[in-house]
N, C-alpha and C. Protein backbone atom coordinates (compact mmCIF):
# COMPACT_ATOMS: atom_id res chain seq x y z
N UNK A 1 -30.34 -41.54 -52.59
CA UNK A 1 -29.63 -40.29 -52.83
C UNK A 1 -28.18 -40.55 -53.22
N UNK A 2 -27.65 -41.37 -52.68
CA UNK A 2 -26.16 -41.76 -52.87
C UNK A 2 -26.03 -42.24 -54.43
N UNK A 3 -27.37 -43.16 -55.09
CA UNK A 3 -27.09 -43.25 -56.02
C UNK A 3 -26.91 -42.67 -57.39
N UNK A 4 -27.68 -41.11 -57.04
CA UNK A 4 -27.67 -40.18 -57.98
C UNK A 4 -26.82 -39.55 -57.71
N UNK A 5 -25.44 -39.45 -57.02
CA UNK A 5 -24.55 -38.60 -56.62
C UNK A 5 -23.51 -38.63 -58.36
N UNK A 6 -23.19 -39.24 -58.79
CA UNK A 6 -22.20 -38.98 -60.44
C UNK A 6 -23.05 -37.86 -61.23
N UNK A 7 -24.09 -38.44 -61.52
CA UNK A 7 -25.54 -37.82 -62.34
C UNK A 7 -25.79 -36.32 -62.03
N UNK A 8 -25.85 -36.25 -60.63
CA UNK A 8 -26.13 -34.83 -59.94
C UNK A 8 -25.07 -33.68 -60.22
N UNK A 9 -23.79 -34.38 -59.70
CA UNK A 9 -22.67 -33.28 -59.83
C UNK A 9 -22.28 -33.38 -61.44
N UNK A 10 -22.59 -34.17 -62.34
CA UNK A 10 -22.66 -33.81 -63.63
C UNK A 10 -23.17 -32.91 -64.15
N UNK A 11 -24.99 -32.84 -64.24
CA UNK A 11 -26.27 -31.61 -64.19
C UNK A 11 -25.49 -30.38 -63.51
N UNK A 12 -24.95 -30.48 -62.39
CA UNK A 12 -24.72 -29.28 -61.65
C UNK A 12 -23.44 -28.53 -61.94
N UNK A 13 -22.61 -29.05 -62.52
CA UNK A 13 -21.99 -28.81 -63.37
C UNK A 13 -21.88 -28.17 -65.04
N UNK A 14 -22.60 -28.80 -65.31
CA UNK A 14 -22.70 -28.44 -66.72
C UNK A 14 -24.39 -27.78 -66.69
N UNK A 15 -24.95 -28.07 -66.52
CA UNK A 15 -26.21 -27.15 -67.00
C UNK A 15 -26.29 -26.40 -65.73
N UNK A 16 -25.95 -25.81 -64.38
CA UNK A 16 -25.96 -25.00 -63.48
C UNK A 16 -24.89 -23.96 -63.69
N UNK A 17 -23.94 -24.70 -64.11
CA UNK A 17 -22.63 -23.88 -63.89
C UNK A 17 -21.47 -23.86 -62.50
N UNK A 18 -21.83 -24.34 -61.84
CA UNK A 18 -21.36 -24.88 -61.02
C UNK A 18 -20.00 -25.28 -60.91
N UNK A 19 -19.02 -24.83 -60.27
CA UNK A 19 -17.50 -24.94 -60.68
C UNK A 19 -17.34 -26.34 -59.72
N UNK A 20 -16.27 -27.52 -60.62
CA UNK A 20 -15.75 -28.66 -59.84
C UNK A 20 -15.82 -28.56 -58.67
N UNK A 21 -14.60 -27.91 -57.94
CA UNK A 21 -14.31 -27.50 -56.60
C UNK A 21 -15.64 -27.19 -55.69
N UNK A 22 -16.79 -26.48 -56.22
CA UNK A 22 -17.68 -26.45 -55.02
C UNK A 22 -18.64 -27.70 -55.18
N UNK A 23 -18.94 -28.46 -56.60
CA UNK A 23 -19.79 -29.16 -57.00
C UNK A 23 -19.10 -30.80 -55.92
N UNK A 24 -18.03 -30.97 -56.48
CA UNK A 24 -17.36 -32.07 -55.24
C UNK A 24 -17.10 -32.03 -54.10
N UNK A 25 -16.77 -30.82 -53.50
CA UNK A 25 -17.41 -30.86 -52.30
C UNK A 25 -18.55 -30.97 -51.56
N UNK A 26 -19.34 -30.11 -51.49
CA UNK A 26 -20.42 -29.15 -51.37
C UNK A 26 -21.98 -31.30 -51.49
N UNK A 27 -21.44 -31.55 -52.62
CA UNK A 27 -22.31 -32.91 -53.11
C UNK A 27 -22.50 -33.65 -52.35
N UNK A 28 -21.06 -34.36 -52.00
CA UNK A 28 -21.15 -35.70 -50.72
C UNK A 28 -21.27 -35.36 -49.75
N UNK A 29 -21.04 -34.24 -49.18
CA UNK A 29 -21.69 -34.40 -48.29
C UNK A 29 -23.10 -34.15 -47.96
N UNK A 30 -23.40 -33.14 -49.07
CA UNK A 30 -25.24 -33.31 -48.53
C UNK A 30 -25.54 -34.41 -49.02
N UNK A 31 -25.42 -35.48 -50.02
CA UNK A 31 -25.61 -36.82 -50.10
C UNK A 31 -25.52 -37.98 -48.94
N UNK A 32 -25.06 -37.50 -48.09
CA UNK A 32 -24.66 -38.22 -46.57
C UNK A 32 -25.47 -37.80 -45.47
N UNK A 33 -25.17 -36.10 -45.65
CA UNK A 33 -26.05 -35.31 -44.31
C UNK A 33 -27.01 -34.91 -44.44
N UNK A 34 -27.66 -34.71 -45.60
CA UNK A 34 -28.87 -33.19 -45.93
C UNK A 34 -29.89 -34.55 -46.65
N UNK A 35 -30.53 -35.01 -45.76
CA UNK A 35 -31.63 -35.81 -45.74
C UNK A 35 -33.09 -35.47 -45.39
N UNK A 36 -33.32 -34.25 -46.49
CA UNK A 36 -34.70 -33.47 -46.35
C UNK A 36 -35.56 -34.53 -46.12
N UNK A 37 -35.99 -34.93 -47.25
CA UNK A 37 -36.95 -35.95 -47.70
C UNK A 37 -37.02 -37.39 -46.64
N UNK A 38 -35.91 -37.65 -45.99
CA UNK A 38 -36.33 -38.76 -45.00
C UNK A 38 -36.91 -37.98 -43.71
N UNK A 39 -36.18 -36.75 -43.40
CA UNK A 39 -36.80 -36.40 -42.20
C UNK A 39 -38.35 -36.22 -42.18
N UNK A 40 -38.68 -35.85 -43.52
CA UNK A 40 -39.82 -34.71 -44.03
C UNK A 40 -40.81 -36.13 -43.65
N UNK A 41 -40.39 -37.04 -44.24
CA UNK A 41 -41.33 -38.86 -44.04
C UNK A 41 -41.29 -39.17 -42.97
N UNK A 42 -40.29 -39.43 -42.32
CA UNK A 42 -40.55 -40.15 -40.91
C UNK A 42 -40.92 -39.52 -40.47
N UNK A 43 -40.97 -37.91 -39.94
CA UNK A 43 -42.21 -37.40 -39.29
C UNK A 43 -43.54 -37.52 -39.74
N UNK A 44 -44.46 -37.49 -40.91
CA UNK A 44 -45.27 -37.19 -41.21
C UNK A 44 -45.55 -39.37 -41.19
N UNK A 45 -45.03 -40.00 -41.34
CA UNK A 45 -45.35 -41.67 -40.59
C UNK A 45 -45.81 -41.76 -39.60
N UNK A 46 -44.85 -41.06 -38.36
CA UNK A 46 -45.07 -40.85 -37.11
C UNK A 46 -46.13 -40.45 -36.49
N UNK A 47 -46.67 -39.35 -37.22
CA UNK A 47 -47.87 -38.94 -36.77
C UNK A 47 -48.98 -39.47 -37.15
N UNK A 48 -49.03 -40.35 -38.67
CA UNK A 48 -49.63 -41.08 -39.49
C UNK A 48 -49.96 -42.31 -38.17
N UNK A 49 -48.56 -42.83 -37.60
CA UNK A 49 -49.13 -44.30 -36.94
C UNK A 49 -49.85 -44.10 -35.92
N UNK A 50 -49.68 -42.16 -34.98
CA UNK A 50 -50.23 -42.01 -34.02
C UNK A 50 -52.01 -41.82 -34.19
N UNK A 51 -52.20 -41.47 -35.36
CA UNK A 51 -53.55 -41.10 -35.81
C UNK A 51 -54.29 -42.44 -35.91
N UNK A 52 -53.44 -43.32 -36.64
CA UNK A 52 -54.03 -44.75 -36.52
C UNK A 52 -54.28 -45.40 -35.38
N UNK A 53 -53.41 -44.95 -34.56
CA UNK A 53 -53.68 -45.57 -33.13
C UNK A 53 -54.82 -44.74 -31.97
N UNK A 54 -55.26 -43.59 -32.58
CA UNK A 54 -55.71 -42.56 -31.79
C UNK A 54 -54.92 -42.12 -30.56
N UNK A 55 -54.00 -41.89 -31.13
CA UNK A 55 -52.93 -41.41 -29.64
C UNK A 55 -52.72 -39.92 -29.81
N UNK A 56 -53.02 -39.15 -28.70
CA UNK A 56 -53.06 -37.49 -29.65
C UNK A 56 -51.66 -37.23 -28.97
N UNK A 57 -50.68 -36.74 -29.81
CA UNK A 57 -49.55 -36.16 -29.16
C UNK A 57 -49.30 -34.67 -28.69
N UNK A 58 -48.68 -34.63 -27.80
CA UNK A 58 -48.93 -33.47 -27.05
C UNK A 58 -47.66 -32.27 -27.90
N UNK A 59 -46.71 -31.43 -27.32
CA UNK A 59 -46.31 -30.66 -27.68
C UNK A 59 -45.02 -31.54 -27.47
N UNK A 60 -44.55 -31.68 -26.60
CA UNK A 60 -43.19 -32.34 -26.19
C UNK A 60 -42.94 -33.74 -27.17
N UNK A 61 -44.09 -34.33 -27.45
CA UNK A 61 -44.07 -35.75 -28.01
C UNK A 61 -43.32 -35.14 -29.70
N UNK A 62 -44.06 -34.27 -29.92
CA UNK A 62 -44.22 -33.47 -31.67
C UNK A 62 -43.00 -32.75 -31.48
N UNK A 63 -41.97 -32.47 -30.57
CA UNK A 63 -40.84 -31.87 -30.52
C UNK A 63 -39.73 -32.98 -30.75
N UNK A 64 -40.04 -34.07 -30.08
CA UNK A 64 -39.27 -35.34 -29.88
C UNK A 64 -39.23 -36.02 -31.47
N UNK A 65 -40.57 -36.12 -31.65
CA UNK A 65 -40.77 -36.42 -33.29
C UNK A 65 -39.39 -36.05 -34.13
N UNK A 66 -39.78 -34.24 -34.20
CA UNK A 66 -39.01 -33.38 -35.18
C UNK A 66 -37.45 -33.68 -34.73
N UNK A 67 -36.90 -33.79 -33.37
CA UNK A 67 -35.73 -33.17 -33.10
C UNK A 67 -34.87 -35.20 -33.52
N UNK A 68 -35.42 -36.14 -33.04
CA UNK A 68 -35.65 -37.61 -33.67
C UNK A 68 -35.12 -37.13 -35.01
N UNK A 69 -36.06 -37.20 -35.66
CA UNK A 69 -36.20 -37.18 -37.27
C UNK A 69 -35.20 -36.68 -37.46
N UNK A 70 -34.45 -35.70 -37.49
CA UNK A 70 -33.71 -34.75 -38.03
C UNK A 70 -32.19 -35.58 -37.50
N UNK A 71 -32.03 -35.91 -36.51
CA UNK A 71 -30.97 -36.72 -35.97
C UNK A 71 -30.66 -37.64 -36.50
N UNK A 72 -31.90 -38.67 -36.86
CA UNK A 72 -31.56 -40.16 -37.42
C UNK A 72 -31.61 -39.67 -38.99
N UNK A 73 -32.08 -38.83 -39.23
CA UNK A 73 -32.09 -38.97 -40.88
C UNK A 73 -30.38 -38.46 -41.21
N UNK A 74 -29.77 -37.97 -40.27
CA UNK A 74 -28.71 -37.35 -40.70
C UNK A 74 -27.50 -39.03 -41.06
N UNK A 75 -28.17 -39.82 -40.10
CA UNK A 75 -27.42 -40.90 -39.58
C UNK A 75 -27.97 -42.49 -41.04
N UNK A 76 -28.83 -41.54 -41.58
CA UNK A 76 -29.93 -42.90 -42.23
C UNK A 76 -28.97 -43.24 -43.76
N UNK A 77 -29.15 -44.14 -44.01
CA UNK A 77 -28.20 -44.98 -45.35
C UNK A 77 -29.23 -44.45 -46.40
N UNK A 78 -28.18 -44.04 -47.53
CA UNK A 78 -28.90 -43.26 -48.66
C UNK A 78 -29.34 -44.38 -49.31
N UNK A 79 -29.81 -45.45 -49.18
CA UNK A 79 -30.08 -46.43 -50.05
C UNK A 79 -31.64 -46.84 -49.96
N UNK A 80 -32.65 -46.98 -50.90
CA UNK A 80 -33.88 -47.58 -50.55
C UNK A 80 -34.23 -48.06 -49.53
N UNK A 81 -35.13 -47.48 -48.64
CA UNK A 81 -35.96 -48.15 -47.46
C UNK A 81 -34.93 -47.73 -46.81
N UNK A 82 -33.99 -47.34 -46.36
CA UNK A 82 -33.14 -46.47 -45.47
C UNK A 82 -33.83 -45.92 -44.12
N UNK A 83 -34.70 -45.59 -44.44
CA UNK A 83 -35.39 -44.84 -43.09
C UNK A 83 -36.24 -45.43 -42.74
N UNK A 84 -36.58 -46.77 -43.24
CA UNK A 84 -37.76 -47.28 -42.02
C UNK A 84 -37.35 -48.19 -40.99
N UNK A 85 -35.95 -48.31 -40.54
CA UNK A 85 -35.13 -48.38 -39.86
C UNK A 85 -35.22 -47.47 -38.44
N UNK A 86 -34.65 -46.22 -39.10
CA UNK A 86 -34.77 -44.85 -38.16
C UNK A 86 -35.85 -44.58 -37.97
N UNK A 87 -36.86 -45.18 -38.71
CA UNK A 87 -38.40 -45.19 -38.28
C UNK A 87 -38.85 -45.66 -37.01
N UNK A 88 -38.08 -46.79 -36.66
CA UNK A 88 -38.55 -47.20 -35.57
C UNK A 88 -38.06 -46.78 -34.46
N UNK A 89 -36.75 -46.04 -34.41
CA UNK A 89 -36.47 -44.86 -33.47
C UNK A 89 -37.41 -44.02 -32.97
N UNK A 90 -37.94 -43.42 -34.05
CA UNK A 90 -38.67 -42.56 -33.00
C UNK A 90 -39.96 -42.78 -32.90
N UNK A 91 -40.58 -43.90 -33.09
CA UNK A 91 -41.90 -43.95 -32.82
C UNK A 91 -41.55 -44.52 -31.07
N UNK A 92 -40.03 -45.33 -31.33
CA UNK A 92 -39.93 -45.83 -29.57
C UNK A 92 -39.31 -44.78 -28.77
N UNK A 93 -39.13 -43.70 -29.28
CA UNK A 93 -38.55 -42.34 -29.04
C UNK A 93 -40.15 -41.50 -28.19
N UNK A 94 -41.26 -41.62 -28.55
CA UNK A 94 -42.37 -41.38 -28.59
C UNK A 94 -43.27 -41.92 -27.78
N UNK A 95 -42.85 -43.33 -27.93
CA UNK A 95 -43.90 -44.68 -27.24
C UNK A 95 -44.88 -45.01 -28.29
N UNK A 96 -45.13 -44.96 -29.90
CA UNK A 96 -46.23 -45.22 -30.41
C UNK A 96 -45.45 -47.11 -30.69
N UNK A 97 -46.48 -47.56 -31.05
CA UNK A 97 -46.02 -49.17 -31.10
C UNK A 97 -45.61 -49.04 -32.69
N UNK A 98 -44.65 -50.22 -33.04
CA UNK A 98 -43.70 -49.92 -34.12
C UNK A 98 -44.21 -51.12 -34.92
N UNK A 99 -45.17 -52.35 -34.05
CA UNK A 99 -45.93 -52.93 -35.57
C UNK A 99 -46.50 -52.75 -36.93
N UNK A 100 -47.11 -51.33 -36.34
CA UNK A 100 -47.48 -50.68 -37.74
C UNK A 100 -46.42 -50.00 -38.91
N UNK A 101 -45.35 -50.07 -38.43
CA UNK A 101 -44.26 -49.81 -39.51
C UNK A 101 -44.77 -50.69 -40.50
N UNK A 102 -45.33 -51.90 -40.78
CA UNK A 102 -45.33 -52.64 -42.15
C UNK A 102 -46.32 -52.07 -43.20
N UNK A 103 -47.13 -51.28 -42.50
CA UNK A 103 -48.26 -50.45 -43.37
C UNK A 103 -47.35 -49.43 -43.92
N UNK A 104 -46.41 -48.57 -43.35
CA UNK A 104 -45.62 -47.62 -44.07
C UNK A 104 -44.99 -48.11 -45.35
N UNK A 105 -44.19 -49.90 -44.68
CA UNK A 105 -43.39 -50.22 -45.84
C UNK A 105 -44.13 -50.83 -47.20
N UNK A 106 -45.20 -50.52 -47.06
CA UNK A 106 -46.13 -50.78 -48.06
C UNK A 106 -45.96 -49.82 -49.21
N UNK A 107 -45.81 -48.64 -48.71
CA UNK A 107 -45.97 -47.53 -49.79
C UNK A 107 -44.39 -47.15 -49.91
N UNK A 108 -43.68 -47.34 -49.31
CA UNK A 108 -42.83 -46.96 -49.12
C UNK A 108 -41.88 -46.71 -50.39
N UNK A 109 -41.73 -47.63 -51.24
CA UNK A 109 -41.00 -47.56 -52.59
C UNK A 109 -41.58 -46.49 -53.10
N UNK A 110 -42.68 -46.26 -53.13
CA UNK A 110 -43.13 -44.98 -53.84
C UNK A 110 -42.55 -43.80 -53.25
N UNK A 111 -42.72 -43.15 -51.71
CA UNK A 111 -42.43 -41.93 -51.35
C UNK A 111 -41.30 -42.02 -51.04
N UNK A 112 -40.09 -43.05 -51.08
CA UNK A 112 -38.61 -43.31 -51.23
C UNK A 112 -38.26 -42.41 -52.51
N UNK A 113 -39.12 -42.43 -53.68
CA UNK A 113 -38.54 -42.01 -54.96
C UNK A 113 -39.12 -40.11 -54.69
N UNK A 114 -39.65 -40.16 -53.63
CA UNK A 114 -40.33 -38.55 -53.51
C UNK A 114 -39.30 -37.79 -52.41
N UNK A 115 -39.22 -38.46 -51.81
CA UNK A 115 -38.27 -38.31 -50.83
C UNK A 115 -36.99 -37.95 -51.24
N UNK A 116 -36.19 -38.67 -52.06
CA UNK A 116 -34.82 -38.70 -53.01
C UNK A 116 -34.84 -37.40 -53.80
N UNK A 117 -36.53 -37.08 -54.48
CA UNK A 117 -36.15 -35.80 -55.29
C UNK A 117 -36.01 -34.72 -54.58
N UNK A 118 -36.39 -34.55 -52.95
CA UNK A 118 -36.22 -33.77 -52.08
C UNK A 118 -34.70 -33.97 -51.57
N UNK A 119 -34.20 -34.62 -51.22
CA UNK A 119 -32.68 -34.66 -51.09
C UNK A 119 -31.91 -33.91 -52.06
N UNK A 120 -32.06 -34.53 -53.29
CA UNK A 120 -31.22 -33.90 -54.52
C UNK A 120 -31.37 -32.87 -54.61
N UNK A 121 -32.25 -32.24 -54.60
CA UNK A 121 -32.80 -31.11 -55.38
C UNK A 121 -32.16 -29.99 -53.78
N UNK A 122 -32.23 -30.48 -52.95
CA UNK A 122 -31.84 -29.38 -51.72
C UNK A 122 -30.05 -29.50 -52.02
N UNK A 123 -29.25 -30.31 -52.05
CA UNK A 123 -27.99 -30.67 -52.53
C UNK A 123 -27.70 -29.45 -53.27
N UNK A 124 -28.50 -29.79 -54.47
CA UNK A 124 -28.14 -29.21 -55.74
C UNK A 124 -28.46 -27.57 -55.52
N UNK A 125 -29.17 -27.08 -54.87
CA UNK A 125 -29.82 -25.58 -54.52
C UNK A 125 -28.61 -25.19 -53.59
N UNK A 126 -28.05 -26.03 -52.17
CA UNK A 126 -27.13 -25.42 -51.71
C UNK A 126 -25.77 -25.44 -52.60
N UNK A 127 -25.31 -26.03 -53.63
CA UNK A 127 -24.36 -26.38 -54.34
C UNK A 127 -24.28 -24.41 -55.11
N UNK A 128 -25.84 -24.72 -56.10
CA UNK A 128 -25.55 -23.28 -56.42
C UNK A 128 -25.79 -22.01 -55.77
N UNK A 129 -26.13 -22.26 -54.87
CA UNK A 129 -26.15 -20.72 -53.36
C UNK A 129 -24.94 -20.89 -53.05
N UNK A 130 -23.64 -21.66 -52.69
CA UNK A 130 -22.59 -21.02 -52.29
C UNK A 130 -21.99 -20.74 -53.90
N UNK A 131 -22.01 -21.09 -55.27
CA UNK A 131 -21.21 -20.89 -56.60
C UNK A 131 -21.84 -19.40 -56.53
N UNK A 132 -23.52 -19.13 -55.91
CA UNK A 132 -23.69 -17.55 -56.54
C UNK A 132 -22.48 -16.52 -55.31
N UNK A 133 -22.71 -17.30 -54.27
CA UNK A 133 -21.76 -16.36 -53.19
C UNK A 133 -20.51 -16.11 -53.66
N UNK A 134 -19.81 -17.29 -54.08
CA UNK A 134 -18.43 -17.37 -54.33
C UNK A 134 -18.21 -16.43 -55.55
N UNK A 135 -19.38 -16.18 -56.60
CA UNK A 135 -18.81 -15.29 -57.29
C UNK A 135 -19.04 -14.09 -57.45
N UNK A 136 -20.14 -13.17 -56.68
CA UNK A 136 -20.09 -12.48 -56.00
C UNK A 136 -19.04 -11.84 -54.83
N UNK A 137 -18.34 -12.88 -54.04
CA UNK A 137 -17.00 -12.68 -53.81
C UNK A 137 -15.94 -12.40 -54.60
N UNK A 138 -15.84 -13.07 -55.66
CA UNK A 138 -14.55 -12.79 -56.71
C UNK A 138 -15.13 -11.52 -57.18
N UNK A 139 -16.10 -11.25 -57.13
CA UNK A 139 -16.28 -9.70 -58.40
C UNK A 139 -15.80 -8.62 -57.59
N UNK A 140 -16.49 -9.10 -56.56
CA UNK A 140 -16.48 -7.84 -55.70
C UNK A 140 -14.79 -7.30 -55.08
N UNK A 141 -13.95 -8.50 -54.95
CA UNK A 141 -12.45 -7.94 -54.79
C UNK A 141 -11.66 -8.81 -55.57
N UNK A 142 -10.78 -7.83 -55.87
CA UNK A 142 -9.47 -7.86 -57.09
C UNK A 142 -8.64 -8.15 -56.18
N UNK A 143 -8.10 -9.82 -56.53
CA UNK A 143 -6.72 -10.00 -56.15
C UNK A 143 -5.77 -9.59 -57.23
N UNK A 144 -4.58 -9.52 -56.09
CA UNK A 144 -3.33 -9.36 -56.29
C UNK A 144 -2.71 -10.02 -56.78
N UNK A 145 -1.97 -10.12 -58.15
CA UNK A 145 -0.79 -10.90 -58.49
C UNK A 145 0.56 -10.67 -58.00
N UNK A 146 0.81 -12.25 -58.14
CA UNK A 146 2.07 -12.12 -57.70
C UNK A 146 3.29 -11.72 -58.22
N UNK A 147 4.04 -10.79 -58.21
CA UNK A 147 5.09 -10.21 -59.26
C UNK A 147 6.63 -10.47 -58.92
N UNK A 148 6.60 -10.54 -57.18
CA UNK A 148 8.03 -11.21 -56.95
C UNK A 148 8.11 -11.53 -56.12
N UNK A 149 9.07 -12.78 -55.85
CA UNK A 149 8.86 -13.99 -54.86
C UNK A 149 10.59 -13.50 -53.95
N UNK A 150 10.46 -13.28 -52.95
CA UNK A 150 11.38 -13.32 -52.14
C UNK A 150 11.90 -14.72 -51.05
N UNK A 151 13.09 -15.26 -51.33
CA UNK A 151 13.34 -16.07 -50.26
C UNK A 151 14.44 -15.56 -49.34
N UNK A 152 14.65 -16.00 -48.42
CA UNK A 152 15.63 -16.05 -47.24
C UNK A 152 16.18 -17.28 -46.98
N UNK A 153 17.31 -17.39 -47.35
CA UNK A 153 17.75 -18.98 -47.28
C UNK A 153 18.95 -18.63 -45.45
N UNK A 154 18.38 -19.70 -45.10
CA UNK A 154 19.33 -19.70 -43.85
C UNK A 154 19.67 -21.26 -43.50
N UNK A 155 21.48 -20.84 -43.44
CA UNK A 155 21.76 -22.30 -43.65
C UNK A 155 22.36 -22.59 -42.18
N UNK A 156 22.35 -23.72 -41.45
CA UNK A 156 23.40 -23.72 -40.30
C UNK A 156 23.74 -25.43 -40.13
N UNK A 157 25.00 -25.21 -40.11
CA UNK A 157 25.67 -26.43 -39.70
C UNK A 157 25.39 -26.97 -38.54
N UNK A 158 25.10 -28.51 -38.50
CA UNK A 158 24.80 -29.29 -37.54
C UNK A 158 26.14 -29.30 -36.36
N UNK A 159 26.40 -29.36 -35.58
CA UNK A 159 27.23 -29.40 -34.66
C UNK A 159 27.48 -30.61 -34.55
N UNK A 160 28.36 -31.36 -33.79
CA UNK A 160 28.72 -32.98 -33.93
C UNK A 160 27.59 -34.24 -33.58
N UNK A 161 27.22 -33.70 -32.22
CA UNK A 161 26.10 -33.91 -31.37
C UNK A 161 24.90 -33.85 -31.65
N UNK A 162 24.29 -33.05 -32.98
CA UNK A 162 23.38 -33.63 -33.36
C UNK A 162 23.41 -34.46 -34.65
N UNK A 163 24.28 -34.68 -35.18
CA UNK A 163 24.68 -35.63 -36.09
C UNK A 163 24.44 -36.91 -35.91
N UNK A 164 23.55 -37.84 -37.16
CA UNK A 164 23.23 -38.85 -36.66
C UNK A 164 24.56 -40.38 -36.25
N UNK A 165 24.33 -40.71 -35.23
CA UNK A 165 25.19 -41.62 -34.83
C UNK A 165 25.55 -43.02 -36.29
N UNK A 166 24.65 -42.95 -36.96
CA UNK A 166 24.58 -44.02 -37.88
C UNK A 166 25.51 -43.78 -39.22
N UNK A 167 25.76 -42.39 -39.19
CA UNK A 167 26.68 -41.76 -40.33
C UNK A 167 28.12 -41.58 -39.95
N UNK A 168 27.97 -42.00 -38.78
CA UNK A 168 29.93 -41.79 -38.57
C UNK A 168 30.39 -42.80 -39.78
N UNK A 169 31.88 -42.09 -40.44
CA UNK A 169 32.60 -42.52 -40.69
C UNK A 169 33.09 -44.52 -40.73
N UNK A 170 34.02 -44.33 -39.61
CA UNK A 170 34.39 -45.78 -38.99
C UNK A 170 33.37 -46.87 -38.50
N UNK A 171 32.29 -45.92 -38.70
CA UNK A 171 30.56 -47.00 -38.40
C UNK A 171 30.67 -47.60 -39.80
N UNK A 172 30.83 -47.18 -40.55
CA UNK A 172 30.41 -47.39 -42.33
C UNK A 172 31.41 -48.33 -42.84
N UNK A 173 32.39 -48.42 -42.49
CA UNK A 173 33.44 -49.15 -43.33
C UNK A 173 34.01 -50.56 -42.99
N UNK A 174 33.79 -50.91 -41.83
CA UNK A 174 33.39 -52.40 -41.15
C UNK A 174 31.87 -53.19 -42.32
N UNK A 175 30.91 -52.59 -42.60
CA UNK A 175 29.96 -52.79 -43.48
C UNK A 175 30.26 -53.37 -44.72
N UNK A 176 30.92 -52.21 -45.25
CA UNK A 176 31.60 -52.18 -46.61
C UNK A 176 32.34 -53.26 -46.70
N UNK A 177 33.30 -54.04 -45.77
CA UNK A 177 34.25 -54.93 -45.93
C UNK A 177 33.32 -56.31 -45.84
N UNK A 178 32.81 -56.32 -45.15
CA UNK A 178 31.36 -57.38 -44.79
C UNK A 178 30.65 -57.65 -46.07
N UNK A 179 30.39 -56.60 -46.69
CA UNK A 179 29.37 -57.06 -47.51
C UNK A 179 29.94 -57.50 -49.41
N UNK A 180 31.33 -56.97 -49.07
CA UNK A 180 32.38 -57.21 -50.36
C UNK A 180 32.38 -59.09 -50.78
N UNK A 181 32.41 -59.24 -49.39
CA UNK A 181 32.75 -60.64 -49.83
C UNK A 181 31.02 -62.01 -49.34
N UNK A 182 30.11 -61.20 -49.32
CA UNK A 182 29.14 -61.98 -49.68
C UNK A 182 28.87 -61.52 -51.15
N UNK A 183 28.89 -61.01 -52.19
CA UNK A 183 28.27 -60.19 -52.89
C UNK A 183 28.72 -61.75 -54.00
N UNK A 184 27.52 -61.44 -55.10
CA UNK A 184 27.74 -62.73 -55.72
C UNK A 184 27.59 -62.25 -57.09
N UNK A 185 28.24 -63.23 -57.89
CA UNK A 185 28.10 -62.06 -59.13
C UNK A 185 26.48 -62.95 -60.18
N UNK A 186 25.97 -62.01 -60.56
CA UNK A 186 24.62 -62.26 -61.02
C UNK A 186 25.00 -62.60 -62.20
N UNK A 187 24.47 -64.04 -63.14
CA UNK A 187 24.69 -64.70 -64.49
C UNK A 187 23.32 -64.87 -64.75
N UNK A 188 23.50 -64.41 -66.19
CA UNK A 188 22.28 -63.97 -67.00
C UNK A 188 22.02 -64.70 -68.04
């Protein structure tokens, strides 16, 4: 997912309509957080390794699954094979044995690329659900221009005491005499 992030907010941009400001925001982070497609897999693995194992899961196990999944995928690296990592979270989240992860990573390159079009494509849908809100907001109220700018200037003199000690006067001119006669003249 991370790697289609230039590509995406390009499309969403130009063929959505999609204004900069919500398209760059709104992007990285569902590119980071909004990990449909891994959650959507590692559950449906999970239950895959439990079926293989004949382990029937109860209600609490299939809660642990979902509430798992949704946690680690938020946490999972947008990069290939990313989640069969967090895979093994929750099968030990569960108790199913995590040897059989190598049968997943079998197929895995394939529903990695199925998975990714489910990321993007949810990105890109919340990208243009807040551009339809936002302009629906602008239609609906007329701002105000601005026609005149008022300031208040208020000035007040420092009193002695808060004056910095480093700016006195007779501090400064001991310096000045000091540094007259190191000064060297620069030949070019």
């Amino acid at each position: 997912s991370s790697a289609t992030l230039p590509l995406m907010m390009k499309c969403v941009e130009e063929s959505n309509g999609v204004s900069k400001q919500i398209s760059r925001f709104i992007l990285p982070i569902g590119a980071t957080v909004n990990m449909d497609g891994a959650a959507l897999f590692q559950c449906v693995a999970a239950v895959f390794i439990a079926q293989l194992n004949n382990v029937s899961l109860n209600f609490v196990q299939v809660i642990t699954i979902l509430v798992t999944a949704t946690a680690s995928s938020v946490g999972a690296a947008g990069i290939p094979a990313g989640g069969i990592l967090t895979l093994a979270i929750i099968l030990e989240a569960v108790g199913l044995p995590t040897k059989e992860i190598s049968l997943v990573l079998a197929v895995d390159w394939l529903v990695d690329r199925t998975c990714t079009v489910l990321n993007v494509e949810g990105d890109a849908f919340g990208a243009g659900l807040l551009q339809s809100f936002s302009d629906r907001q602008k239609s609906g109220q007329q701002v105000e221009e601005l026609t005149e700018v008022k300031i208040e200037a208020v000035i007040q003199e420092k009193s002695e005491e808060e004056k910095s000690p480093l700016m006195k006067k007779d501090a400064r001119e001991p310096l000045r005499k000091e540094s007259s006669s190191l000064e060297k003249e620069s030949v070019m």
